[in-house]
Protein backbone atom coordinates (compact mmCIF):
# COMPACT_ATOMS: atom_id res chain seq x y z
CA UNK A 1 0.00 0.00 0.00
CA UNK A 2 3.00 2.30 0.88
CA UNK A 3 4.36 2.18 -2.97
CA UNK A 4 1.01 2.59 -4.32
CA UNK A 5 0.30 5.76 -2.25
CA UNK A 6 4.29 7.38 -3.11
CA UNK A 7 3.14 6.63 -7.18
CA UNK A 8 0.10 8.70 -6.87
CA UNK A 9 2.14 10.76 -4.68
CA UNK A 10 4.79 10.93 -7.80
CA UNK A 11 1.87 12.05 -10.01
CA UNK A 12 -0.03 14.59 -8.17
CA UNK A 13 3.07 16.91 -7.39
CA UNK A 14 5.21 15.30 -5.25
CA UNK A 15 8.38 14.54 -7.64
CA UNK A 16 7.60 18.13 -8.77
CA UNK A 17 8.34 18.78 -5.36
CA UNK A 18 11.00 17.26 -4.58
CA UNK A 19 12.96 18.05 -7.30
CA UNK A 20 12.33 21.58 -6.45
CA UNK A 21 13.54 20.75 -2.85
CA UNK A 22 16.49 18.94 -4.49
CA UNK A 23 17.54 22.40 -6.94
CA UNK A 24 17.24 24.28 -4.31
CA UNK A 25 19.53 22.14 -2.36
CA UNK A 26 21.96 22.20 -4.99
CA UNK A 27 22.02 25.69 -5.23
CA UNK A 28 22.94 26.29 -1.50
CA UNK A 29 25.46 23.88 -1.75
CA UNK A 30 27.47 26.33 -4.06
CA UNK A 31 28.23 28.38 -1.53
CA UNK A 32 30.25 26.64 1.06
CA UNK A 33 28.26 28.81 3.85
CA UNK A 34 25.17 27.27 2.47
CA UNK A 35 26.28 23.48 3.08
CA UNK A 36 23.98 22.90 6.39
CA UNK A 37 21.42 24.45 4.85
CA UNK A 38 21.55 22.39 1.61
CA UNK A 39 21.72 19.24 3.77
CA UNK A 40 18.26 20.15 5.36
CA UNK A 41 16.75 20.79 2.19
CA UNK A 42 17.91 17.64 0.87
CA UNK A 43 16.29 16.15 3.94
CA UNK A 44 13.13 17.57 3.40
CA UNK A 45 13.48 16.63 -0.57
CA UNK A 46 14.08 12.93 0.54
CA UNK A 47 10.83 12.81 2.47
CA UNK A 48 8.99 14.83 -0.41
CA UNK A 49 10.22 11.73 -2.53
CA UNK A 50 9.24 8.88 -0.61
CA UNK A 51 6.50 10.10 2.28
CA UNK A 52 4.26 6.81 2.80
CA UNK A 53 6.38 4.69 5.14
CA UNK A 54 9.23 6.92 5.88
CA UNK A 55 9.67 8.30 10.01
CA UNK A 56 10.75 11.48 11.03
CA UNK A 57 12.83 11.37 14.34
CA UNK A 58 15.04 13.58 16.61
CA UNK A 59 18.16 12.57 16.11
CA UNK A 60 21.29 13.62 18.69
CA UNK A 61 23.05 14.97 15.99
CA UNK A 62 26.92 16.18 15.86
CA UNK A 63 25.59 20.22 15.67
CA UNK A 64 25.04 19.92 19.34
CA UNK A 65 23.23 22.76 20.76
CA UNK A 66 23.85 24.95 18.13
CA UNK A 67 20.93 23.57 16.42
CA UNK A 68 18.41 26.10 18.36
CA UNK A 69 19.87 29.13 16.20
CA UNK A 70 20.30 27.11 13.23
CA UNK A 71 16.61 26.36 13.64
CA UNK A 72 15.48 30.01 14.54
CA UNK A 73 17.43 31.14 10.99
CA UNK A 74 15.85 28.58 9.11
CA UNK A 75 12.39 29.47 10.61
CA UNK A 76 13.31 33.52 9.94
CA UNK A 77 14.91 32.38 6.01
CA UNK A 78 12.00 30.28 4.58
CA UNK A 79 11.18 27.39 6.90
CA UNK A 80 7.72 29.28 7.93
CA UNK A 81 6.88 29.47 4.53
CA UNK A 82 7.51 26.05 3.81
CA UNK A 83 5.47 25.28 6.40
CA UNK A 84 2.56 27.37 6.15
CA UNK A 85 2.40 25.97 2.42
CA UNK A 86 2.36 22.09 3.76
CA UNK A 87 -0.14 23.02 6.32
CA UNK A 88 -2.14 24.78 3.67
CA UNK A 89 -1.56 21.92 1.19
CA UNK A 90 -2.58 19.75 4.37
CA UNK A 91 -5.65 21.50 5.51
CA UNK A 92 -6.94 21.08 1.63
CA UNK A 93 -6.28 17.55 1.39
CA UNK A 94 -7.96 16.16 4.42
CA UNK A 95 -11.63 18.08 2.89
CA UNK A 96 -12.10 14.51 0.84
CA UNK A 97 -12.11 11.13 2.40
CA UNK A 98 -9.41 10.11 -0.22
CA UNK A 99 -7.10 13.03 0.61
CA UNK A 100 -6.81 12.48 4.15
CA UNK A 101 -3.63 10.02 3.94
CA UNK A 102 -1.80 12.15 1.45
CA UNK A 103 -2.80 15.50 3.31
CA UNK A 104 -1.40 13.52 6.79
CA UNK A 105 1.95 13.65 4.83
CA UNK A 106 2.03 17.05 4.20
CA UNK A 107 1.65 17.38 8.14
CA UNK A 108 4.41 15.51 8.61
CA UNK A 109 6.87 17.52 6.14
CA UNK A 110 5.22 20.94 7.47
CA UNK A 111 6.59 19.51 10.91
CA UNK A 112 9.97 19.08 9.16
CA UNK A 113 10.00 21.90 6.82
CA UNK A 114 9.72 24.32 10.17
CA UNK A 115 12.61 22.95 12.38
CA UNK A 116 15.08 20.50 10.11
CA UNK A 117 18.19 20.55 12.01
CA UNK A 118 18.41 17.63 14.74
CA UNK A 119 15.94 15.84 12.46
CA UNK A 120 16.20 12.57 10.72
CA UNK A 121 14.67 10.74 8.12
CA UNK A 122 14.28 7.50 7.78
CA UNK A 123 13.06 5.96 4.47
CA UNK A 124 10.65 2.92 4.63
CA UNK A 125 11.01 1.56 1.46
């Protein structure tokens, strides 16, 4: 069931997605500055790519606790607009019956999207 929910997934905007999330992650990663914040976005284009089965966990990461200001940039740079936009996108979703599971998973990358760092995904394939 998980592989037939990421194919519709693939088809109604999520590959769209996460290649956008991917881009954008290759763009940061130009500058070498932008690395942490490329490997976030590449976090949340990962979970764009494959939502139905995958887990997102706090993780005690190797940033320590300087993942609290990391965070509050993100959140001041983009991250609430990401996640306003999956909430939105979520809120939409769960009107129909049939949306509810894919709206669910834009829930869970709005959750992402708004504090990435000391985050991990983990894929369910």
């Amino acid at each position: 069931m998980k592989i037939l929910g990421n194919i519709i997934w693939w088809i109604c905007g999520g590959l769209e997605a996460a290649v956008g999330y991917f881009l954008g992650s290759l763009a940061m990663a130009i500058t070498i500055i932008g690395i942490p914040v490329a490997l976030q976005t590449f976090k949340l284009g990962l979970l764009c790519l494959w939502p139905f089965g995958s887990k997102v966990e706090d993780c005690e990461s190797s940033i320590g606790c300087i993942r609290i200001p990391l965070n509050i940039i993100w959140i001041i740079c983009g991250g609430l607009w990401a996640c306003l936009m999956h909430i939105f996108f979520g809120i939409l979703l769960c009107i129909t019956i049939i949306g509810i599971p894919f709206g669910r998973q834009h829930f869970k990358m709005a959750g992402l999207s708004l504090t990435p760092f000391g985050k991990k995904v983990t894929l369910g394939f």
